[in-house]
PDB file of N, CA and C in Angstrom:
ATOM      1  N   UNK A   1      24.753 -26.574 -68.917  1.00  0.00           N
ATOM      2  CA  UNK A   1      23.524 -26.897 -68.229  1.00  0.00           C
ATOM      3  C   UNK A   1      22.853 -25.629 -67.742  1.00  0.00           C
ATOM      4  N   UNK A   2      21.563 -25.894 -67.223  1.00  0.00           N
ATOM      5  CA  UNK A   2      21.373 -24.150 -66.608  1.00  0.00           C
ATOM      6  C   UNK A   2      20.640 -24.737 -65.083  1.00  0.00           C
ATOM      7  N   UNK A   3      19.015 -24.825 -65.092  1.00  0.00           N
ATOM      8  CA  UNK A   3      18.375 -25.224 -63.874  1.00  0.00           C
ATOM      9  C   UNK A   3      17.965 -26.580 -63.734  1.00  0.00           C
ATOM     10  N   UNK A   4      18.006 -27.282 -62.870  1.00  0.00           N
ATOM     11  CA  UNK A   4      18.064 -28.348 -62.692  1.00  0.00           C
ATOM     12  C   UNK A   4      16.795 -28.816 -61.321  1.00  0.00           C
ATOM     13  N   UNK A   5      16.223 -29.600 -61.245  1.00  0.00           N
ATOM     14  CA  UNK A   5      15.638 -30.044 -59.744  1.00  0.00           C
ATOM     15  C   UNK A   5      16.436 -31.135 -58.998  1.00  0.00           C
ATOM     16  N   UNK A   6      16.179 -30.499 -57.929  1.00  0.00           N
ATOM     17  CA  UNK A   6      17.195 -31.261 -56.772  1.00  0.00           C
ATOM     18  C   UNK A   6      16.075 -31.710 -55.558  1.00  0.00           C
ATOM     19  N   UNK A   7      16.161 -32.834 -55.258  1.00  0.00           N
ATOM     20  CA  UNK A   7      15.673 -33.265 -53.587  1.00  0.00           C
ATOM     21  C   UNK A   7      16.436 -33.367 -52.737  1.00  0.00           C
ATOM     22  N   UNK A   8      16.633 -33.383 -51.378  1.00  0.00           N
ATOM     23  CA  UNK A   8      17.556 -34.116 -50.325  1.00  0.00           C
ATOM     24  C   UNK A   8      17.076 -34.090 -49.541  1.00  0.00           C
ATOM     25  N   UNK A   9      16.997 -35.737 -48.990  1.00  0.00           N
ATOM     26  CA  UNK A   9      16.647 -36.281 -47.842  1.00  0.00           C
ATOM     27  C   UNK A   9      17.260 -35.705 -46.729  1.00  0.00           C
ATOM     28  N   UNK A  10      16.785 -35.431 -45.584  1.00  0.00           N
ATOM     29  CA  UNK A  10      17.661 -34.657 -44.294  1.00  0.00           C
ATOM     30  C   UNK A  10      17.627 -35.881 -43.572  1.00  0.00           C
ATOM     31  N   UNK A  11      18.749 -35.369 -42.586  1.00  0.00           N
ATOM     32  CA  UNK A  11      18.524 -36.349 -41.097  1.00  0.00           C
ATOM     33  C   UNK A  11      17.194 -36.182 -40.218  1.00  0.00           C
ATOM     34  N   UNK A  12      17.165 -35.549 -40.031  1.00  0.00           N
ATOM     35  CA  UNK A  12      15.725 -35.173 -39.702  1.00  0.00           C
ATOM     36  C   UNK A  12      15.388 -33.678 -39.347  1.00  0.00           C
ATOM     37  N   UNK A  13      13.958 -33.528 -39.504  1.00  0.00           N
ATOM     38  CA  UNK A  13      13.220 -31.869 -39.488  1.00  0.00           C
ATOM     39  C   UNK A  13      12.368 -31.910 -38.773  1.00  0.00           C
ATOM     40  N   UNK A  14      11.996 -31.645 -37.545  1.00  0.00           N
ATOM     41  CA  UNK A  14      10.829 -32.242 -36.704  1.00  0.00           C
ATOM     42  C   UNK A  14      10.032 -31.286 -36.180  1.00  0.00           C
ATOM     43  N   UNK A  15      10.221 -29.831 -36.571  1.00  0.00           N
ATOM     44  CA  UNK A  15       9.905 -28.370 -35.991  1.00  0.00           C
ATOM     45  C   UNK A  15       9.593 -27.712 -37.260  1.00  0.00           C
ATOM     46  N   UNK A  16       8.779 -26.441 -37.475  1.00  0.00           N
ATOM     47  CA  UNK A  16       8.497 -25.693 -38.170  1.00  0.00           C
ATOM     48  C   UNK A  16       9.862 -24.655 -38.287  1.00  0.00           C
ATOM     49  N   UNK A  17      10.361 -24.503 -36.931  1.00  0.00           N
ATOM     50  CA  UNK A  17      11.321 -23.208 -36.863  1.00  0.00           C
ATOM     51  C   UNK A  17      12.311 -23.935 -37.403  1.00  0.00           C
ATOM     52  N   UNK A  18      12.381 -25.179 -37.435  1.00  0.00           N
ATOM     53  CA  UNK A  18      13.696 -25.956 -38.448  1.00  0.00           C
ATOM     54  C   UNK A  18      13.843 -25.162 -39.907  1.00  0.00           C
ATOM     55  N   UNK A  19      12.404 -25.663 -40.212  1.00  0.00           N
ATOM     56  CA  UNK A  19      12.003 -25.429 -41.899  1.00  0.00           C
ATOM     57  C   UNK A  19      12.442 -24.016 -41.985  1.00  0.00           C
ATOM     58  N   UNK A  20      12.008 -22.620 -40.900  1.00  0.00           N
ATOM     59  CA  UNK A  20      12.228 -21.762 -41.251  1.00  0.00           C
ATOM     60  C   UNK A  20      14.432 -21.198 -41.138  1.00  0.00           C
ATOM     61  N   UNK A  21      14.820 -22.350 -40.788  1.00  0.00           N
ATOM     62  CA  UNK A  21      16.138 -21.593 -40.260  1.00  0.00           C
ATOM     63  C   UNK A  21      16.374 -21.873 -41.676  1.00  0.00           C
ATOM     64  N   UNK A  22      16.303 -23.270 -42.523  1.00  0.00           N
ATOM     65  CA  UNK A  22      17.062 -23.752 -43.455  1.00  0.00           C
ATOM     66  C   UNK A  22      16.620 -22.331 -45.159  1.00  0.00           C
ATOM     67  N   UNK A  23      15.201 -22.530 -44.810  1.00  0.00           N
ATOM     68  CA  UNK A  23      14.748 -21.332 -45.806  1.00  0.00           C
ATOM     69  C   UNK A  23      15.301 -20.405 -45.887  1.00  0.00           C
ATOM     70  N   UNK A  24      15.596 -19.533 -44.422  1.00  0.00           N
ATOM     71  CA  UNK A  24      16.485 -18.108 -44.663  1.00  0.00           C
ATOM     72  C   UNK A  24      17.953 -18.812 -45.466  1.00  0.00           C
ATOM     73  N   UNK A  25      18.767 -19.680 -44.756  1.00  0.00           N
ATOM     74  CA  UNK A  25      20.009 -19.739 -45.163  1.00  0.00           C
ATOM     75  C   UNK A  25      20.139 -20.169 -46.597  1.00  0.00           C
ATOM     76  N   UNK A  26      18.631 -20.858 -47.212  1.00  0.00           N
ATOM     77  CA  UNK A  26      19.023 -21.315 -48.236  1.00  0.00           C
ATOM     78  C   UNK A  26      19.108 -20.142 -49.677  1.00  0.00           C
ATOM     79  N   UNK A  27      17.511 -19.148 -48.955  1.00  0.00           N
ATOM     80  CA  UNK A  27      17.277 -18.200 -49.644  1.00  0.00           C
ATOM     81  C   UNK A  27      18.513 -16.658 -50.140  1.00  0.00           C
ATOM     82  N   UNK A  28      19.384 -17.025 -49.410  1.00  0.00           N
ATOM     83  CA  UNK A  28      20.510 -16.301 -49.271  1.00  0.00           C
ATOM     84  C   UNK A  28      21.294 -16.341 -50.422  1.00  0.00           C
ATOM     85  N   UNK A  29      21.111 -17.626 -51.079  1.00  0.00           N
ATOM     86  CA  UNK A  29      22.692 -18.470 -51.668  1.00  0.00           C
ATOM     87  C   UNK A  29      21.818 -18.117 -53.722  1.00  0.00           C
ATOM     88  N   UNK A  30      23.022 -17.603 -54.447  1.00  0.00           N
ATOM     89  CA  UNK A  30      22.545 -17.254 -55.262  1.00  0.00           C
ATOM     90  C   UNK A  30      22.568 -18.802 -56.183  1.00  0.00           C
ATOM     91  N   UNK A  31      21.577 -18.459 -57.569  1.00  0.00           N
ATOM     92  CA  UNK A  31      21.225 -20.125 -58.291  1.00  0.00           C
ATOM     93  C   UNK A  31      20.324 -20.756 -57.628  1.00  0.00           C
ATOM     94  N   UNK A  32      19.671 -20.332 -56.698  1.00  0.00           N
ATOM     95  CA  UNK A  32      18.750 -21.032 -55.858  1.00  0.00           C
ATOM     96  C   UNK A  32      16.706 -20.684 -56.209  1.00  0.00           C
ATOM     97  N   UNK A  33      16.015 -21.823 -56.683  1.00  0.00           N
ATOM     98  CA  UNK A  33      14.844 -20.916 -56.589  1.00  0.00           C
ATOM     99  C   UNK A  33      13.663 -21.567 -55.940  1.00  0.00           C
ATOM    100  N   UNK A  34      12.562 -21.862 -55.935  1.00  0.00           N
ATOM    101  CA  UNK A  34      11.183 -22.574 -55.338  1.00  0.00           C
ATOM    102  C   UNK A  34      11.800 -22.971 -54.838  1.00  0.00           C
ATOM    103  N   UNK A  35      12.570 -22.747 -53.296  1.00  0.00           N
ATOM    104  CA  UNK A  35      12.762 -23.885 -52.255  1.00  0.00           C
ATOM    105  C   UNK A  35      11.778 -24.220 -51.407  1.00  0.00           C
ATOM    106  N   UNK A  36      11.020 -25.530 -51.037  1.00  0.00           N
ATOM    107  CA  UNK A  36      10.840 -25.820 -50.454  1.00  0.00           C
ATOM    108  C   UNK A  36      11.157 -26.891 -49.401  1.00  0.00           C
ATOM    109  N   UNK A  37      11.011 -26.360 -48.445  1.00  0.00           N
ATOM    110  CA  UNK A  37      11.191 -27.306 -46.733  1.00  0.00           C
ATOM    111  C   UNK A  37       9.833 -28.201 -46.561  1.00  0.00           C
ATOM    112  N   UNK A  38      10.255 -29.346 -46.480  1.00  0.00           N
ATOM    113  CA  UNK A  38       9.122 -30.093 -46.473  1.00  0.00           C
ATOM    114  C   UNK A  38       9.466 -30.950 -44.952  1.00  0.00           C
ATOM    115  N   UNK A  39       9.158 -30.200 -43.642  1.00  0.00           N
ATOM    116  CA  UNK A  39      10.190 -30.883 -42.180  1.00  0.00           C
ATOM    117  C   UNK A  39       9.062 -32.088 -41.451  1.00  0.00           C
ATOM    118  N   UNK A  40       8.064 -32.100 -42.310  1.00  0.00           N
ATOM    119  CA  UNK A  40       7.425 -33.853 -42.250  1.00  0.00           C
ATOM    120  C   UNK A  40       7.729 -34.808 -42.732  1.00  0.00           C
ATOM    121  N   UNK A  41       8.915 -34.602 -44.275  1.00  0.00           N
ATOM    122  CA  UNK A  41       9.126 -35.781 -44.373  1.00  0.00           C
ATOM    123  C   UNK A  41      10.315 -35.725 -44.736  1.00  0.00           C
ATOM    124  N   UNK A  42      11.086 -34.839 -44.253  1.00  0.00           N
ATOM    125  CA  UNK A  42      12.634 -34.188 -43.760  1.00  0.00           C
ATOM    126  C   UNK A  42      13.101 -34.005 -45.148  1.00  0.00           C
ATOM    127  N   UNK A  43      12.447 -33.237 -46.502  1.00  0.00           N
ATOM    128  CA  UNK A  43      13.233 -33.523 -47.412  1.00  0.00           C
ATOM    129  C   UNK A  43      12.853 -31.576 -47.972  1.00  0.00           C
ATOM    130  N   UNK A  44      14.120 -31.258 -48.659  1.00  0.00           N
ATOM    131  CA  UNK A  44      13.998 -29.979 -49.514  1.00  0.00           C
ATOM    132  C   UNK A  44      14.128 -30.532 -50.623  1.00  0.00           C
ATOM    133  N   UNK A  45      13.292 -29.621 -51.841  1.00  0.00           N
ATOM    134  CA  UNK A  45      13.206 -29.692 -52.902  1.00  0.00           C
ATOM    135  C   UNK A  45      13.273 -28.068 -53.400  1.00  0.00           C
ATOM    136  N   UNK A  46      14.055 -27.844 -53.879  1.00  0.00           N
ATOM    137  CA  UNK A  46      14.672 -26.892 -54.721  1.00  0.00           C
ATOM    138  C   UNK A  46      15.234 -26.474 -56.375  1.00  0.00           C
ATOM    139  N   UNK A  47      15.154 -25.859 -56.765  1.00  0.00           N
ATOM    140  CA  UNK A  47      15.591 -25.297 -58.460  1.00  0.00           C
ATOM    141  C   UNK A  47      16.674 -24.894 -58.418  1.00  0.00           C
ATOM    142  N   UNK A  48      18.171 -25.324 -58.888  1.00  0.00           N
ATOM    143  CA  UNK A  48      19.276 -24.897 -58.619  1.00  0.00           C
ATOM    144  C   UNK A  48      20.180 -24.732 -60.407  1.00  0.00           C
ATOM    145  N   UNK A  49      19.893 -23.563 -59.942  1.00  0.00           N
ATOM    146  CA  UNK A  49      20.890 -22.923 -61.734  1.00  0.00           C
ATOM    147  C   UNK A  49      22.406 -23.231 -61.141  1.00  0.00           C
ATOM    148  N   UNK A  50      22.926 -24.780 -62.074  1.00  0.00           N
ATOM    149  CA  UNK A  50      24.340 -25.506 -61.537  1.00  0.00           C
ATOM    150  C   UNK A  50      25.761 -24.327 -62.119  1.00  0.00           C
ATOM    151  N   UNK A  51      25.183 -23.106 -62.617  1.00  0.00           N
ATOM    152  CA  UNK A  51      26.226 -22.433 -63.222  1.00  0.00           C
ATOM    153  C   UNK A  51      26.573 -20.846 -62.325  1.00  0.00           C
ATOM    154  N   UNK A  52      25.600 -20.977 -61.482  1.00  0.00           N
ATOM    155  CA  UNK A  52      25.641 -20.365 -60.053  1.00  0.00           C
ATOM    156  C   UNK A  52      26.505 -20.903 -58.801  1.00  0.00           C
ATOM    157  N   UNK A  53      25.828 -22.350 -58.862  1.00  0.00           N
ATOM    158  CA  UNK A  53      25.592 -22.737 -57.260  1.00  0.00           C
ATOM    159  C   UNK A  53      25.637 -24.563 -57.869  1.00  0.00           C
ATOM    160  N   UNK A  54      26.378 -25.310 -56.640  1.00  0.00           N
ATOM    161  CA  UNK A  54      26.248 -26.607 -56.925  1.00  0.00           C
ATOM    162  C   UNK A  54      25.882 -27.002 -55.775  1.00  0.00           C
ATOM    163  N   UNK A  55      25.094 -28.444 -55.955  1.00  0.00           N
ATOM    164  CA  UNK A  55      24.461 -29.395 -54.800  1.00  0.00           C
ATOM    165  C   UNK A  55      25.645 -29.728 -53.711  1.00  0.00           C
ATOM    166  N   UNK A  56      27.293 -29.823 -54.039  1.00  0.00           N
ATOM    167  CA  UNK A  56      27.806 -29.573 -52.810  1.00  0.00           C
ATOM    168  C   UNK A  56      27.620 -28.338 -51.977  1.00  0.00           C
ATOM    169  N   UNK A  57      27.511 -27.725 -52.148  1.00  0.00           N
ATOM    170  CA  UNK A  57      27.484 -26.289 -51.704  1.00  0.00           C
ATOM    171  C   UNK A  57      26.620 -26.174 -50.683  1.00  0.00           C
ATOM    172  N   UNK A  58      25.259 -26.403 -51.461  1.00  0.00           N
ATOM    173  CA  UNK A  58      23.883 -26.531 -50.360  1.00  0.00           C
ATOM    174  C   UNK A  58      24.281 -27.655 -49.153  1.00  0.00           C
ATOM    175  N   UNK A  59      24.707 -28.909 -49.688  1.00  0.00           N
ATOM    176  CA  UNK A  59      25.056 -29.990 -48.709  1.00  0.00           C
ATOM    177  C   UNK A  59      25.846 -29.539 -47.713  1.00  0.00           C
ATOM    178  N   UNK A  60      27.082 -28.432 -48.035  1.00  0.00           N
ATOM    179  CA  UNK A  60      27.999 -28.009 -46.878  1.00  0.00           C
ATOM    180  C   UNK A  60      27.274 -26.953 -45.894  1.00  0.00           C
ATOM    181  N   UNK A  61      26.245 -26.444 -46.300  1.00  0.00           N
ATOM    182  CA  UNK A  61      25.216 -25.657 -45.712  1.00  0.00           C
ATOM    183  C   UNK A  61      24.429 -26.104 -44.586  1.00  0.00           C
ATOM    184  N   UNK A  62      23.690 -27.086 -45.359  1.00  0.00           N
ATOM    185  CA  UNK A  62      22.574 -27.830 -44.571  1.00  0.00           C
ATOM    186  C   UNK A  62      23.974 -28.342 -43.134  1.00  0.00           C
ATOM    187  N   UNK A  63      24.779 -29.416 -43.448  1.00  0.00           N
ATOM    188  CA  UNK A  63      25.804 -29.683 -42.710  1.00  0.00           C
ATOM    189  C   UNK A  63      25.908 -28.724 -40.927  1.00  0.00           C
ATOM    190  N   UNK A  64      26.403 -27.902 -41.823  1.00  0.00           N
ATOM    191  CA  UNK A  64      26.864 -26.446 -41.138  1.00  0.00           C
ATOM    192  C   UNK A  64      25.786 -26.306 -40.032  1.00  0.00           C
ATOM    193  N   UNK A  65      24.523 -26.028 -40.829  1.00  0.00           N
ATOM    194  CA  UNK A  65      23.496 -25.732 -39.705  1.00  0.00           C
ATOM    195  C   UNK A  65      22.589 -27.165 -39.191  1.00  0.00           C
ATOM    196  N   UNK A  66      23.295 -28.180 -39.293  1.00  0.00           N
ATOM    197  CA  UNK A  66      23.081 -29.454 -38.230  1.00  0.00           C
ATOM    198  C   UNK A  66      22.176 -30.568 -38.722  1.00  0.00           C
ATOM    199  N   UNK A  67      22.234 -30.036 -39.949  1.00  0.00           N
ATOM    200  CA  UNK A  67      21.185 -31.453 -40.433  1.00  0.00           C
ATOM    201  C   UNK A  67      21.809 -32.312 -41.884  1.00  0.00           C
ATOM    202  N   UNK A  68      22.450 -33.164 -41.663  1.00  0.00           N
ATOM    203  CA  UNK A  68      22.886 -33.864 -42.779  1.00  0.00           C
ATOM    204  C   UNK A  68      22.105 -34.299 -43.334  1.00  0.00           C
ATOM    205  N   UNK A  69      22.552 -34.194 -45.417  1.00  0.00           N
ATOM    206  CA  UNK A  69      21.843 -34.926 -46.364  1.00  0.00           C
ATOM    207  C   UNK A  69      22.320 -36.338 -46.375  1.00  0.00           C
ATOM    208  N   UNK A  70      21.355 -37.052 -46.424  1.00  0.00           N
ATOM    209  CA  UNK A  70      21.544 -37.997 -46.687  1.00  0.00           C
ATOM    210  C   UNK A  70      21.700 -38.928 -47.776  1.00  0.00           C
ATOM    211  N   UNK A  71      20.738 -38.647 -48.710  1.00  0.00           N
ATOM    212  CA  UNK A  71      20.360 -38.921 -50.123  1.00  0.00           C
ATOM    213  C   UNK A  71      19.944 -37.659 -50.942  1.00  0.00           C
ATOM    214  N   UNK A  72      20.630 -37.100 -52.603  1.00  0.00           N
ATOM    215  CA  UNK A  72      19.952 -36.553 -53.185  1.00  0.00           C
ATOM    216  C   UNK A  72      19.808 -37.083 -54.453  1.00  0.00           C
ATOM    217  N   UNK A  73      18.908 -36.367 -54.864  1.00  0.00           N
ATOM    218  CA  UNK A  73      17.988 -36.675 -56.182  1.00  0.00           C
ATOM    219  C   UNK A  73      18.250 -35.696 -57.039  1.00  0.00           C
ATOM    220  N   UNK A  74      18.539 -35.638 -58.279  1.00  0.00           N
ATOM    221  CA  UNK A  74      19.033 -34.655 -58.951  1.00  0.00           C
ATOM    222  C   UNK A  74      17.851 -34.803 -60.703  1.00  0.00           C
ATOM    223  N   UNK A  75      17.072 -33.859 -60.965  1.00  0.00           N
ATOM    224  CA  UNK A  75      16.578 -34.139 -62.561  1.00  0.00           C
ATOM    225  C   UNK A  75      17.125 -32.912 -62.793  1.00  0.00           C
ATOM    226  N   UNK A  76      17.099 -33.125 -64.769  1.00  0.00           N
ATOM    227  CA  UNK A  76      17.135 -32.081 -65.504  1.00  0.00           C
ATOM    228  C   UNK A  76      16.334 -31.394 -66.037  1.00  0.00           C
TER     229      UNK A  76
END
């Protein structure tokens, strides 16, 4: 496989400085690309090369820094 699109629903995002904590941490993590924080309707949508980086990974992330996924969406 190589890049893939991913969504995930958050628990919730209700701040701008939310959107910006998850961006740095996400922007960090290699396989990762167009992330966007979308903290109006609590969901990231991201480009994830699965031969880098997998959707658990990000999930143990988001976790970590306090916002559980709830639902993701995965295309090819």
């Amino acid at each position: 496989m190589a890049n893939i699109k991913v969504t995930m629903q958050l628990d919730d995002l209700s701040c701008p400085s939310c959107m910006i904590k998850i961006q740095k941490a996400l922007a960090g993590q290699s396989g990762l690309s167009d992330i966007k924080v979308l903290f109006n309707a609590s969901k990231i949508k991201l480009n994830l090369d699965d031969t880098l980086n997998d959707v658990d990974q990000i999930k143990i992330i988001l976790n970590h820094l306090g916002y559980p996924v709830h639902r993701v969406t995965v295309k090819e």
